[in-house]
Protein backbone atom coordinates (compact mmCIF):
# COMPACT_ATOMS: atom_id res chain seq x y z
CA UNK A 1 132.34 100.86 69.57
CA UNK A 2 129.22 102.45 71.00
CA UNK A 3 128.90 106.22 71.24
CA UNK A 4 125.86 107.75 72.66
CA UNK A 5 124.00 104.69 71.98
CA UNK A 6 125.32 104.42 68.52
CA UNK A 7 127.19 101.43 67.14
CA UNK A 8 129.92 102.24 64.70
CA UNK A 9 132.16 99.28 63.00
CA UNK A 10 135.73 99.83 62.80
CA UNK A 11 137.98 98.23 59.93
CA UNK A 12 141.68 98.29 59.85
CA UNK A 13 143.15 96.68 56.85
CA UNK A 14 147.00 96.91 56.90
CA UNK A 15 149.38 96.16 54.39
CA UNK A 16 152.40 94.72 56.31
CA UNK A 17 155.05 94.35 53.07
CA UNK A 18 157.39 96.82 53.37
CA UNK A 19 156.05 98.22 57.08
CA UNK A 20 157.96 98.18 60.35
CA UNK A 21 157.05 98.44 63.59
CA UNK A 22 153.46 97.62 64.72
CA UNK A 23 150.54 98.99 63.44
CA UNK A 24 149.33 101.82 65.95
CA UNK A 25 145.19 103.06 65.40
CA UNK A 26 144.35 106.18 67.31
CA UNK A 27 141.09 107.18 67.59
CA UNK A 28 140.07 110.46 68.34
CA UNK A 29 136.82 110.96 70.11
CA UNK A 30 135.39 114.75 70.66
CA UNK A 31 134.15 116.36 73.92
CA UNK A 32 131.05 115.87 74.73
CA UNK A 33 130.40 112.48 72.94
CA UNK A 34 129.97 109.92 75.61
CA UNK A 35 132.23 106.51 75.25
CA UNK A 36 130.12 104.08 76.90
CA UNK A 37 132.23 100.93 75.28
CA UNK A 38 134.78 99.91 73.47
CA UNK A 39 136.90 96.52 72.68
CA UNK A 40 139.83 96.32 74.58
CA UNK A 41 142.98 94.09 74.70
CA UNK A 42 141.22 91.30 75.60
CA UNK A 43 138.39 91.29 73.74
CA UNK A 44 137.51 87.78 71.87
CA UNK A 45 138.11 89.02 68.11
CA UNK A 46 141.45 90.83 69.21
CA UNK A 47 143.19 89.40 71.19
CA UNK A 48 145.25 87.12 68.92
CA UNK A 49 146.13 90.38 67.43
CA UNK A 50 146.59 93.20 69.64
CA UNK A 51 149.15 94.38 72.23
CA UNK A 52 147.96 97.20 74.46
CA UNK A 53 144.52 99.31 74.34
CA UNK A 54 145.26 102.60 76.56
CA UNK A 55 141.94 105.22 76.86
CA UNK A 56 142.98 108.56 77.86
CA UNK A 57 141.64 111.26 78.68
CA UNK A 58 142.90 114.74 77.39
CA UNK A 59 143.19 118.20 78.97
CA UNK A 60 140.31 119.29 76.13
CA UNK A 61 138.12 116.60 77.90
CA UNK A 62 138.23 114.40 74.41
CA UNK A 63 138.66 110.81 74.64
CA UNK A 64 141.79 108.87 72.72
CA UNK A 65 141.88 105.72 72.50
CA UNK A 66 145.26 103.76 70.82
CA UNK A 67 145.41 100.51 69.87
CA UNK A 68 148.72 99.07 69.48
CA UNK A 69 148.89 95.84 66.85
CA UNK A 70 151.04 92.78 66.88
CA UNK A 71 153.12 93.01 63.64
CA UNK A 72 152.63 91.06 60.25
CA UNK A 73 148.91 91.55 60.74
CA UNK A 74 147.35 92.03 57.90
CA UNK A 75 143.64 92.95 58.44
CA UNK A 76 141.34 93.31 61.90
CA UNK A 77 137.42 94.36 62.07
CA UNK A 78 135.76 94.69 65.26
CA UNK A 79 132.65 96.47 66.14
């Protein structure tokens, strides 16, 4: 992800014994940080992996982005 010209490297490790449903990662950006990128659905390293990427938007005028997993993943790093 880049934020205001800043790289940041995201990990999600998941443990999918005993879990249901597919992994959802929100990610919660504040207003006034600017989202200039970020890896979406069909990005090379997810998109084995990953269902749907939605960025929205909220009234505040923060950013959320949600990333929606396949299930019986077990860990996914992008950057």
């Amino acid at each position: 992800m880049n934020l205001d010209n800043s790289v940041y490297s995201l990990t999600l490790d998941v443990n999918p014994a005993g879990f249901t449903g597919n992994p959802v990662l929100v990610v919660s950006i504040p207003k006034g940080i600017t989202l200039t990128s970020y890896p979406t659905a069909s990005h090379p390293t997810l998109s084995g992996y990953i269902q749907s990427v939605s960025n929205t938007t909220e009234l505040d005028g923060s950013t959320t982005l949600r990333y929606v997993f396949n299930t019986g993943i077990g860990t996914v790093g992008f950057k």
